[in-house]
Structures are given as structure tokens and as C-alpha cells.
Protein backbone atom coordinates (compact mmCIF):
# COMPACT_ATOMS: atom_id res chain seq x y z
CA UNK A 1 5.87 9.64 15.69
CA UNK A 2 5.82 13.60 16.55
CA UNK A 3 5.24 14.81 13.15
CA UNK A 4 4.27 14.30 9.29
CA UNK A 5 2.93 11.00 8.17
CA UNK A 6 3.31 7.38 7.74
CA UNK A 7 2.89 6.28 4.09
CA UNK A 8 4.54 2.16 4.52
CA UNK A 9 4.72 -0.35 7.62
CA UNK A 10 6.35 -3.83 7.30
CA UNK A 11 7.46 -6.43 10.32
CA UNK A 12 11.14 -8.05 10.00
CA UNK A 13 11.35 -10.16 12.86
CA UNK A 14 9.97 -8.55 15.78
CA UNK A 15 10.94 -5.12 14.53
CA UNK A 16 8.73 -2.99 12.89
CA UNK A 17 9.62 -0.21 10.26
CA UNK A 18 7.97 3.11 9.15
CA UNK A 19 8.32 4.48 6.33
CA UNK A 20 7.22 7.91 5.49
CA UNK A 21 7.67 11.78 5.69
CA UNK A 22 7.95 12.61 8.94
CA UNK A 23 11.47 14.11 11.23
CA UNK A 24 10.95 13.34 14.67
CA UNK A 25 9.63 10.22 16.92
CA UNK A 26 9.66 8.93 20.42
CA UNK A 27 9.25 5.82 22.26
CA UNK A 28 5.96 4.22 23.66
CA UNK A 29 6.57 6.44 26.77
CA UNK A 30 6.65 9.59 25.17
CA UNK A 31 10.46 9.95 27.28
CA UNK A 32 13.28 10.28 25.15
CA UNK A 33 12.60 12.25 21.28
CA UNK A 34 14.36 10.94 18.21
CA UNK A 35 15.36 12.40 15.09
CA UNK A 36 14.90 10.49 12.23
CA UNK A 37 14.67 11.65 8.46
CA UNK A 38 11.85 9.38 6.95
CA UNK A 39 12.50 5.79 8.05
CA UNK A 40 12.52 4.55 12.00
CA UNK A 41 11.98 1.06 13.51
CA UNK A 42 11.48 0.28 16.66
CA UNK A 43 10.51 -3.21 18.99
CA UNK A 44 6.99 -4.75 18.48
CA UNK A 45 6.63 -5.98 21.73
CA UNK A 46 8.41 -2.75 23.79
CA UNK A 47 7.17 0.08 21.61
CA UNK A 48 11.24 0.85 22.01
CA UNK A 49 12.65 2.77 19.37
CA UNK A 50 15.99 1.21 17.58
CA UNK A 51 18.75 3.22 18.74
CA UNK A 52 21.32 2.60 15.90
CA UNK A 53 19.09 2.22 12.98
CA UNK A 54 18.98 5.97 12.16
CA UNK A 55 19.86 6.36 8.19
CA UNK A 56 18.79 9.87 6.80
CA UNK A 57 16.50 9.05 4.10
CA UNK A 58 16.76 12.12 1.92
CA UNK A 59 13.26 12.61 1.04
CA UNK A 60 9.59 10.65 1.27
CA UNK A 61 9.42 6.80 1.65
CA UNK A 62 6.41 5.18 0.17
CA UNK A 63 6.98 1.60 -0.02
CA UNK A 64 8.68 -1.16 2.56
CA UNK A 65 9.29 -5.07 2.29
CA UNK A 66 11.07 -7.00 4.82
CA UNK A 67 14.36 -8.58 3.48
CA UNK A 68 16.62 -11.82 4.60
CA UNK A 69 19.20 -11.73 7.20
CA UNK A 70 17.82 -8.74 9.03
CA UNK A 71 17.73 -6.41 6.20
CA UNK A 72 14.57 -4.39 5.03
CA UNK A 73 14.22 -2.55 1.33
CA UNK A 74 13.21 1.28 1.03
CA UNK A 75 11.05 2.55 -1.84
CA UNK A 76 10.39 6.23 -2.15
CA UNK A 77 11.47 9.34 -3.76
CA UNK A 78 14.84 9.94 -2.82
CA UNK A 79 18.48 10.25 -4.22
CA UNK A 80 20.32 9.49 -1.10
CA UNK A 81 20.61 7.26 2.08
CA UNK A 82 23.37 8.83 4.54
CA UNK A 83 24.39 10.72 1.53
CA UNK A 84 25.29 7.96 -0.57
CA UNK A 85 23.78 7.84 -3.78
CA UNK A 86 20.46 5.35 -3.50
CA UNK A 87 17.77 6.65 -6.54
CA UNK A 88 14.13 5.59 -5.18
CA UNK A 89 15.32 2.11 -4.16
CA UNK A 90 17.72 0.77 -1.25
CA UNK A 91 18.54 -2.13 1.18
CA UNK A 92 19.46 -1.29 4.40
CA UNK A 93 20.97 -3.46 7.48
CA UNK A 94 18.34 -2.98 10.68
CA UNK A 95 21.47 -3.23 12.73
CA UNK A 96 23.05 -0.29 11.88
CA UNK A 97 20.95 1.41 9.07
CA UNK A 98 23.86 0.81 6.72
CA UNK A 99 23.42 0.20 2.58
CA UNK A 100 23.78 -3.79 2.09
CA UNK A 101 27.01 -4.17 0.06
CA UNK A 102 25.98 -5.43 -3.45
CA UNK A 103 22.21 -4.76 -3.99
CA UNK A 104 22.57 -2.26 -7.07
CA UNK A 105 19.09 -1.08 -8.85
CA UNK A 106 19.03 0.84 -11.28
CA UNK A 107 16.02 2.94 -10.73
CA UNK A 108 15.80 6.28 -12.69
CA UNK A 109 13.54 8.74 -13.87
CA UNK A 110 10.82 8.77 -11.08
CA UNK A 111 10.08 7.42 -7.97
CA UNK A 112 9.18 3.70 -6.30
CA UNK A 113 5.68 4.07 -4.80
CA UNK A 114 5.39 -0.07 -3.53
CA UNK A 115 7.09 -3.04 -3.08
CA UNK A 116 6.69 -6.51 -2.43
CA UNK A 117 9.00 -9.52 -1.94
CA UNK A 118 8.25 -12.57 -3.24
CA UNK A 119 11.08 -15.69 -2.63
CA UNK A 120 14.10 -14.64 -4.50
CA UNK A 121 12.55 -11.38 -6.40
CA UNK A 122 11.77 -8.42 -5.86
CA UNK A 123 8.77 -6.50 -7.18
CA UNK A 124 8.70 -3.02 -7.30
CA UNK A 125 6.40 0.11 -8.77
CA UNK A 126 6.18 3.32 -9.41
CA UNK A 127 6.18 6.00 -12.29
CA UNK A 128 10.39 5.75 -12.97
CA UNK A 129 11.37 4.98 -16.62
CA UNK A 130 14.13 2.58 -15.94
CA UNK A 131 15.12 -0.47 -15.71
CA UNK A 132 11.31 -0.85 -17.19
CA UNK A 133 8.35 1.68 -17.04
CA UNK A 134 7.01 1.91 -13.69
CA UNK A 135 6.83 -1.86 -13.09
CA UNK A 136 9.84 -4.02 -12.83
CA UNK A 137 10.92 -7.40 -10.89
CA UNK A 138 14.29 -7.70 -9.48
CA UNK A 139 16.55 -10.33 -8.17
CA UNK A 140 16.18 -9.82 -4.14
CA UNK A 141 20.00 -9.83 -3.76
CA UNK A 142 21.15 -7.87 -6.44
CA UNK A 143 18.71 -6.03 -7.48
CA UNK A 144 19.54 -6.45 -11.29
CA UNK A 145 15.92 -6.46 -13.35
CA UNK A 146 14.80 -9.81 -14.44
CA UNK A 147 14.78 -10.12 -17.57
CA UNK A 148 11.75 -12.52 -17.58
CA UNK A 149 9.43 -9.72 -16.71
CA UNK A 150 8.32 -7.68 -19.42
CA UNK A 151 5.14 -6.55 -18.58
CA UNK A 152 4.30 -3.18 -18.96
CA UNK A 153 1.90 -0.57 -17.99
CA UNK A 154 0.54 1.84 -20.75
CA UNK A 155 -1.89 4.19 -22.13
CA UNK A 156 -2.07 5.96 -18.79
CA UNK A 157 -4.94 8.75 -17.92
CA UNK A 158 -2.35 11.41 -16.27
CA UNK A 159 0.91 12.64 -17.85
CA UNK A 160 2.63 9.67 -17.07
CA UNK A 161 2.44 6.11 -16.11
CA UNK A 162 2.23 5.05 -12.57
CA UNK A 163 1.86 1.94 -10.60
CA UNK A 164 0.17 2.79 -7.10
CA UNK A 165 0.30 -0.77 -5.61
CA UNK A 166 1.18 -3.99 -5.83
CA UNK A 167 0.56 -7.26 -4.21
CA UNK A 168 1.70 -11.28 -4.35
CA UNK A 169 0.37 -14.13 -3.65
CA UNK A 170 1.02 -17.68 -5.07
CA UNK A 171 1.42 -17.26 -8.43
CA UNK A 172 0.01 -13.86 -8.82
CA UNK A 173 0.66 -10.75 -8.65
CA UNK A 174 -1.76 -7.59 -8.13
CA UNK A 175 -1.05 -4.33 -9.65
CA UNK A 176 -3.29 -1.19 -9.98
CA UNK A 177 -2.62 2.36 -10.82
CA UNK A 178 -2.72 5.36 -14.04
CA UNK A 179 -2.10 2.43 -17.08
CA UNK A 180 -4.98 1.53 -19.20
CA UNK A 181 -3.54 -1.39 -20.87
CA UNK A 182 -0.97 -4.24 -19.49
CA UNK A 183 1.67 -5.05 -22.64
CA UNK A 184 -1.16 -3.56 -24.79
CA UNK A 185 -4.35 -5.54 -23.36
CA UNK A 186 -6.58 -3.68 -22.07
CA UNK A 187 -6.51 -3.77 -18.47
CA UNK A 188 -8.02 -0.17 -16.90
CA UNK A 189 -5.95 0.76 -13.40
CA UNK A 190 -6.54 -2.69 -12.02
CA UNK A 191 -4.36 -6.26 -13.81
CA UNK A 192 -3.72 -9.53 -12.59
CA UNK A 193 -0.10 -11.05 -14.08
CA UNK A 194 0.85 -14.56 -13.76
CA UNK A 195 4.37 -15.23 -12.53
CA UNK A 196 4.27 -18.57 -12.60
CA UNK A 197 6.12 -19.53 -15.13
CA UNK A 198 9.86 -18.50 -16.64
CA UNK A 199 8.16 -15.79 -18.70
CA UNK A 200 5.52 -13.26 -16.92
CA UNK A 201 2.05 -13.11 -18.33
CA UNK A 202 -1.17 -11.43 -18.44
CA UNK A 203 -3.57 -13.02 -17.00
CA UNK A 204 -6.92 -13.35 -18.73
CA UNK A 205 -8.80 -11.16 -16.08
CA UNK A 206 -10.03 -8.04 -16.81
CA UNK A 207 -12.82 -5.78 -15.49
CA UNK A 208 -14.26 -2.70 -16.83
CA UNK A 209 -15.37 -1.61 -13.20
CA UNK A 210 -12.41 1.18 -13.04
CA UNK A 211 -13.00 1.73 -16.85
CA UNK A 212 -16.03 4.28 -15.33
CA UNK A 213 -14.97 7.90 -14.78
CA UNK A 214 -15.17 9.76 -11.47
CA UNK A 215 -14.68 13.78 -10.54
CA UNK A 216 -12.36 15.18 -12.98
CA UNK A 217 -9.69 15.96 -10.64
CA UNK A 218 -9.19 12.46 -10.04
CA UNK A 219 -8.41 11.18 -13.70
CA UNK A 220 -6.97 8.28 -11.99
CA UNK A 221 -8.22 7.19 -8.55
CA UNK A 222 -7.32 3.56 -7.55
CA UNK A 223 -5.19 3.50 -4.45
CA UNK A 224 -4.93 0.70 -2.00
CA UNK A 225 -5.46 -3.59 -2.46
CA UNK A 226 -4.84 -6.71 -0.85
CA UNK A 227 -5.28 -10.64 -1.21
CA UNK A 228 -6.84 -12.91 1.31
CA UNK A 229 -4.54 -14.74 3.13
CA UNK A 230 -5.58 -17.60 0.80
CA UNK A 231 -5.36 -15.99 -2.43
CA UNK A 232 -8.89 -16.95 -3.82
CA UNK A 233 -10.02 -12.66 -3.90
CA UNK A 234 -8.75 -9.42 -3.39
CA UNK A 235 -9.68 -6.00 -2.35
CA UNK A 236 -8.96 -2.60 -4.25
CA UNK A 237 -10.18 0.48 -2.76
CA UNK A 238 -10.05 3.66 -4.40
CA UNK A 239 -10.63 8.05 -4.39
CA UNK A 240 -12.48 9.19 -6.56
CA UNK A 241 -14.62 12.34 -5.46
CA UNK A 242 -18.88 12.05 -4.40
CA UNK A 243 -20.14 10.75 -7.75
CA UNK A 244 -21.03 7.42 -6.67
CA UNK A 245 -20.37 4.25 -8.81
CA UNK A 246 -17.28 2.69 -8.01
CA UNK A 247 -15.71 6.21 -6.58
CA UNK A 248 -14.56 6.28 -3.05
CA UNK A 249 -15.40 2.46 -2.06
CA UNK A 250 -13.98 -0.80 -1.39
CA UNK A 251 -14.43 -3.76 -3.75
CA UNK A 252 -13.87 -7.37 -4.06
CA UNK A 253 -12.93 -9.37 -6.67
CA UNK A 254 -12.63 -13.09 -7.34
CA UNK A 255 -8.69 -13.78 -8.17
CA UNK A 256 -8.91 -17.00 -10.49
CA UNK A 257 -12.47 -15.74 -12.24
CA UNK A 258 -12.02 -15.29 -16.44
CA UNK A 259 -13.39 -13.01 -18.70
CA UNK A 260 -13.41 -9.72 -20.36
CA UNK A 261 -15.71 -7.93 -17.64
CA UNK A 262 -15.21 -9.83 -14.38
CA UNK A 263 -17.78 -8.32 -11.84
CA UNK A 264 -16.98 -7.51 -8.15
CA UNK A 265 -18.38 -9.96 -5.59
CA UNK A 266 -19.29 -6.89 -3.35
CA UNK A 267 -18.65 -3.09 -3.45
CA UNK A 268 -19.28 -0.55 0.09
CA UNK A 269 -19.35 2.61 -0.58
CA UNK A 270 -18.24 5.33 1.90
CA UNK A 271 -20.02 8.26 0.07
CA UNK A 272 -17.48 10.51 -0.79
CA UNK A 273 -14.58 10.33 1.45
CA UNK A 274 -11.29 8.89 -0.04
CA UNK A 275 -9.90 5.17 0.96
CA UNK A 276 -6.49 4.64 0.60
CA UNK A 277 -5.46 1.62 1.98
CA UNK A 278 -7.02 -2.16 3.32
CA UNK A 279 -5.64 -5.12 4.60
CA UNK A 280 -7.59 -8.64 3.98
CA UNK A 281 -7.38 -10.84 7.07
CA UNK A 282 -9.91 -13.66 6.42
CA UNK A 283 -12.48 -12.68 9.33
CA UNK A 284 -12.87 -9.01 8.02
CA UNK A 285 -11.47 -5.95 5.52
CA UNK A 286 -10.13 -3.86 7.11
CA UNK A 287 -9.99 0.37 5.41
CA UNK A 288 -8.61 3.20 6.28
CA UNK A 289 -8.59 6.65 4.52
CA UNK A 290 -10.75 9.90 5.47
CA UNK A 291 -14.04 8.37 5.67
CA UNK A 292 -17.01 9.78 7.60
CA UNK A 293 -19.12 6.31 6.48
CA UNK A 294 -19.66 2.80 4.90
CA UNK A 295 -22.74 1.25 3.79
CA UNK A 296 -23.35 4.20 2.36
CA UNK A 297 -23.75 3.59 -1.40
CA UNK A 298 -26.26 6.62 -1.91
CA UNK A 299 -24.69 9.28 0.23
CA UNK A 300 -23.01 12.29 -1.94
CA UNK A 301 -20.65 13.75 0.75
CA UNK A 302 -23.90 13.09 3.25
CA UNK A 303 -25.08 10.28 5.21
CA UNK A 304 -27.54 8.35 2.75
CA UNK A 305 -29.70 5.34 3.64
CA UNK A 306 -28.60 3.10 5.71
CA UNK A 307 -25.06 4.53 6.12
CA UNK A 308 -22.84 3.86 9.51
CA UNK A 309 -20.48 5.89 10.56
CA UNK A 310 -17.05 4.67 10.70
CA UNK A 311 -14.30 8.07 10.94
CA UNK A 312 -11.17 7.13 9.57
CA UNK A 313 -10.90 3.61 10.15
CA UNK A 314 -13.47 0.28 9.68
CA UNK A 315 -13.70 -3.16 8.85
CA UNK A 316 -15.79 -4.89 6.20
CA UNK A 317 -17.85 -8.53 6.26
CA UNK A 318 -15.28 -10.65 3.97
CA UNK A 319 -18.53 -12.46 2.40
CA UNK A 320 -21.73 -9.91 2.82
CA UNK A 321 -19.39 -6.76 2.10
CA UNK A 322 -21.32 -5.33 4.61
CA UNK A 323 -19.74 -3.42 7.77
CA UNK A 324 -18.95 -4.97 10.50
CA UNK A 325 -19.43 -4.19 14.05
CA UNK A 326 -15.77 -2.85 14.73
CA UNK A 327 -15.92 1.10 15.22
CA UNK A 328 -12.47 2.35 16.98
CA UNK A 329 -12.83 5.36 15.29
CA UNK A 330 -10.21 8.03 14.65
CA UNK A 331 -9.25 11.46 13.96
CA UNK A 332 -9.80 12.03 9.79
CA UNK A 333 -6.98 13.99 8.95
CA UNK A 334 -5.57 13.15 5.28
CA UNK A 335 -6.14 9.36 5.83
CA UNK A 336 -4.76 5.88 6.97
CA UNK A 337 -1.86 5.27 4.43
CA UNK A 338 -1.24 2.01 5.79
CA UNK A 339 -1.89 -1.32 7.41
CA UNK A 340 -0.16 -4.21 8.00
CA UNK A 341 -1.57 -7.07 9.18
CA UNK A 342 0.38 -10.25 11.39
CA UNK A 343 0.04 -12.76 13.99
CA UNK A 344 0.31 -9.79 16.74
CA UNK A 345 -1.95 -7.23 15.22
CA UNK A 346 -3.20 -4.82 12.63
CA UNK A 347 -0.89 -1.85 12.54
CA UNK A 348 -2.12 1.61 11.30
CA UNK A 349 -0.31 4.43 10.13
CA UNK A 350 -1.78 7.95 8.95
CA UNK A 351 -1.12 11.47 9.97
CA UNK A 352 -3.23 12.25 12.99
CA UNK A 353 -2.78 11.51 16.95
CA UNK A 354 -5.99 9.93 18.50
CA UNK A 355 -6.66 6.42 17.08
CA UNK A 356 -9.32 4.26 19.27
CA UNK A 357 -10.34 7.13 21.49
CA UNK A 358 -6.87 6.99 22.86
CA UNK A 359 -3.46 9.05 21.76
CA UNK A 360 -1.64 6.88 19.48
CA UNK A 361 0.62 9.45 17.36
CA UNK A 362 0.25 8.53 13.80
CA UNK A 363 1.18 5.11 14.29
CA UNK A 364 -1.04 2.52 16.49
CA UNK A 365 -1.67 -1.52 16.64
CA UNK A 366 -5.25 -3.37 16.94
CA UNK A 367 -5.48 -6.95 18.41
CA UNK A 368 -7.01 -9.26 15.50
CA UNK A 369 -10.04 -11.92 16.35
């Protein structure tokens, strides 16, 4: 990728698709340039951009989930695919780049910021206004909201509500972002809702961890989170500005623990430097944002006791919550925006060109252990 930045990654088959702001690629030799409006795939195992999947996505993609029958949904802020009408939400063929014929959201009044598939729905979030507020669940085929999710995010600390991400697994899903309260329990940035049954639910989890306030300018400031492949914790990572606490770090939490104040199992610390996205493997955590460190719970925009450095990129014990060895390093810039973990690799988007000493523009891929 020659310019901008990668904001989503997901794997249909053995194609891979970005997502992002960004007008120009190439192919893993660097011959033959590309222009693409926000949204390319190319081969996972030639690095060989798709010729004919080339749909001008008018405006930033945020979120990507892979679909059946070689299809792949687009979440972003938009109003048009190929100028056709498509508000924040579309499904496109990876042959062609076309619109699938009869998936119809109805997403208005703001943008989709992440999505996740899940069997036969859809989940999707942002800060739109319709068909719910900023948090809705769609039939996969259709799109048409399910009308056996009614959860909703509220009391949120910007101007309006907005769901930053969202993750599935089992019967659970993972949401974090502005809201204070989940269908008027209080449930501050971070909620666990069980989809288990015919009717969603919140689950009776809550934390008061991202209750505590960091710099002003970030009245808000959980980003990324994951599950472990087995679903028994998950990772949140968040901004948050040099004030310690919870700010800037990655944390884990048990996923089936109850209670009004559930603790983390482990929180690292970068010191001040933003993390934005993490992907939960089972032999490490993996983060990525701007970070200069981990391990560094009493740095304040320094190196504090006992702090490694770890630029851009690092992984994280799953158990100790301690760093790991692993130290590719990478050029800062504004941040890894995401990961995406599979049987191959860990691929790792962000918005600079050296990744593991070596160029890798804005997009690269790690071997996993």
C-alpha cells in the first residue's frame, strides 16, 4: 500500500482484504501500481493484488468481516460503492467488487466503525442512529435488523454514542466504546451481552476499571479488544494520555467472572503512548499502536522502572501479562490499526513503511509459534 492507512484486515479464503483510507497500492514486487479508493485484496500466499476487485469506496473503511460464498462486508463512513448508494454498510462479491443483490441495511445517521459475523447474523457498530443506536445485529443475508437485539448503548461521555469495537465468541459478544450504561445498567465503555438465547441480554459483568478518568482530551479512550481463541478472557486496550492507571495499557479480563466490579487478571502499561488494537492468540497478546514501551507501569511519557522498549508493535505473556521476548519493532507513526490473526500469520496494518527492520508498506504478515 503506497499511501494513507489501514484501519480493518479480514481473510476470506486465501484472499485477504484491506480496508482503510488510502488511494494507491502495488503488488509484493513493488512492479505494477494500483488505484484503489479505500478497499483492495489481494492473494495470501502471492502477495498478488486482485485485478478485478476494484470498487471505489467513497470515503474511509473502518470495519471488515468475511462473508459466505466469496463475499466480504464493508463498514465505514461512506454513502457510495461504485456510485451506488451503500450508507456505512455493504456486501461486496471478491470476484468482481460488485454489491451482492439483496443485502439491504438500513444504516443512517453516522458511520459503522466494526463488524463481526457470527453464523447467520451480523453484528455491527458504530455511532449511526438507525436501525438502533450505534449497536445493531443483522441477518447476514439481508441485512434487515433483528429484532431480538435490543440492547443499547447510552449515557455516553462525548456528544454522541459510539461503539469502537466489537467481538464474538460462543455465546458472547464484546463491545466497548463512549456509552456508560448497556439498556440502562451501568456498564462504563466496556459490556459483555449474552446472545445466547432468542432475546439478547446483559450479562451480569461489569467493571469499574474504565469508570476512572484519563487526560481530558480523551473523555473516552477505549479502543481495541479481543477473545482468546477459547473464549475464557479477553483483552481491551485503550488511549488515554500519560496519567497512568488504566490509560494507555492493555488489560485482561476473565469472560464468565460475575460481579459489579470484576478486576483485570493483568494490566501492562506502555507509559503514555496510545494502543489501538491486539489480537489474542493463546501463546501471546499481541499490540500495536504508537508505543515507545511495555512493562512500563510508572513511566509518564518516559521510560520508568523496569520498562522495555517495544516501538510500535509487541506481544504480551497471556498468563504473567508480562512482555514477551518478541521485539520486531517498527516505525511509530499514528499506530497499528489492525491485526488479524490465522493459521498463516499475524497480519499488521498501520500507516508507516518499515515493519521488522524490513520495508513492508503499511501492511505486513508475522509467522505465529
Amino acid at each position: 500500500m503506497l499511501d494513507g492507512i489501514v484501519n480493518a484486515i479480514t481473510v476470506v479464503g486465501r484472499t485477504v482484504v484491506v480496508g482503510g483510507s488510502f488511494s494507491e497500492v502495488s503488488d509484493a514486487n513493488r512492479r505494477t501500481t494500483y488505484l484503489r479508493n479505500n478497499l483492495f485484496a489481494y492473494d495470501l500466499h502471492t502477495g498478488r493484488v486482485l485485478p478485478d476487485f476494484a470498487p471505489s469506496v467513497a470515503g474511509p473503511v473502518y470495519g471488515l468481516a468475511a462473508g459466505d460464498g466469496g463475499t466480504v462486508y464493508v463498514g465505514g463512513e461512506f454513502h457510495g460503492i461504485d456510485y451506488q448508494r451503500a450508507r456505512g454498510l455493504a456486501r461486496l462479491r471478491l470476484s468482481d467488487g460488485a454489491l451482492v443483490p439483496g443485502f439491504e441495511p438500513r444504516i443512517g445517521g453516522g458511520m459503522v466503525s466494526t463488524l463481526a459475523r457470527h453464523g447467520s447474523k451480523l453484528y455491527v457498530g458504530g455511532d449511526f442512529v438507525s436501525p438502533r443506536t450505534a449497536l445493531a445485529r443483522l441477518d447476514a443475508t439481508t441485512g434487515a435488523a433483528d429484532p431480538g437485539f435490543t440492547v443499547t448503548p447510552g449515557k455516553p461521555l462525548t456528544a454522541r454514542v459510539k461503539v469502537h469495537a466489537l467481538a464474538v465468541s460462543g455465546k458472547r459478544l464484546l463491545v466497548d466504546g463512549t456509552f456508560t450504561t448497556l439498556d440502562g445498567l451501568s456498564r462504563p465503555q466496556v459490556g459483555l451481552i449474552d446472545i445466547g438465547g432468542r432475546t439478547a441480554k446483559v450479562a451480569a459483568w461489569r467493571t469499574s476499571t474504565y469508570a476512572r478518568r484519563c487526560a481530558p482530551e480523551f473523555p473516552s479512550y477505549v479502543r481495541g479488544l479481543d477473545f482468546s481463541p477459547d473464549g475464557r478472557y479477553f483483552v481491551v486496550v485503550t488511549t488515554g494520555g500519560p496519567k497512568g492507571g488504566i490509560c494507555d495499557t492493555a488489560a485482561r479480563f476473565e469472560t464468565y467472572a460475575k460481579g459489579s466490579n470484576v478486576k483485570p487478571t493483568w494490566v501492562n502499561a506502555t507509559g503514555g503512548d496510545s494502543l489501538y488494537s491486539v489480537a489474542v492468540t493463546g501463546a501471546a497478546v499481541y499490540v500495536g499502536g504508537h508505543q515507545r514501551w511495555l512493562d512500563n507501569p510508572r513511566g509518564r511519557d518516559s521510560a520508568g522502572p523496569g520498562a522495555v522498549s517495544r516501538p510500535g508493535i509487541g506481544a504480551i505473556h497471556p498468563r504473567t501479562g508480562k512482555a514477551l521476548s518478541w521485539n520486531p519493532t517498527r516505525e511509530r507513526g499514528i499506530g497499528v490499526k489492525a491485526f488479524y490473526a490465522h493459521s498463516t500469520g499475524l497480519l499488521v496494518g498501520s500507516d508507516t513503511t518499515r515493519l521488522g527492520r524490513e520495508y513492508h508498506a503499511r501492511i505486513g504478515m508475522f509467522p505465529l509459534p
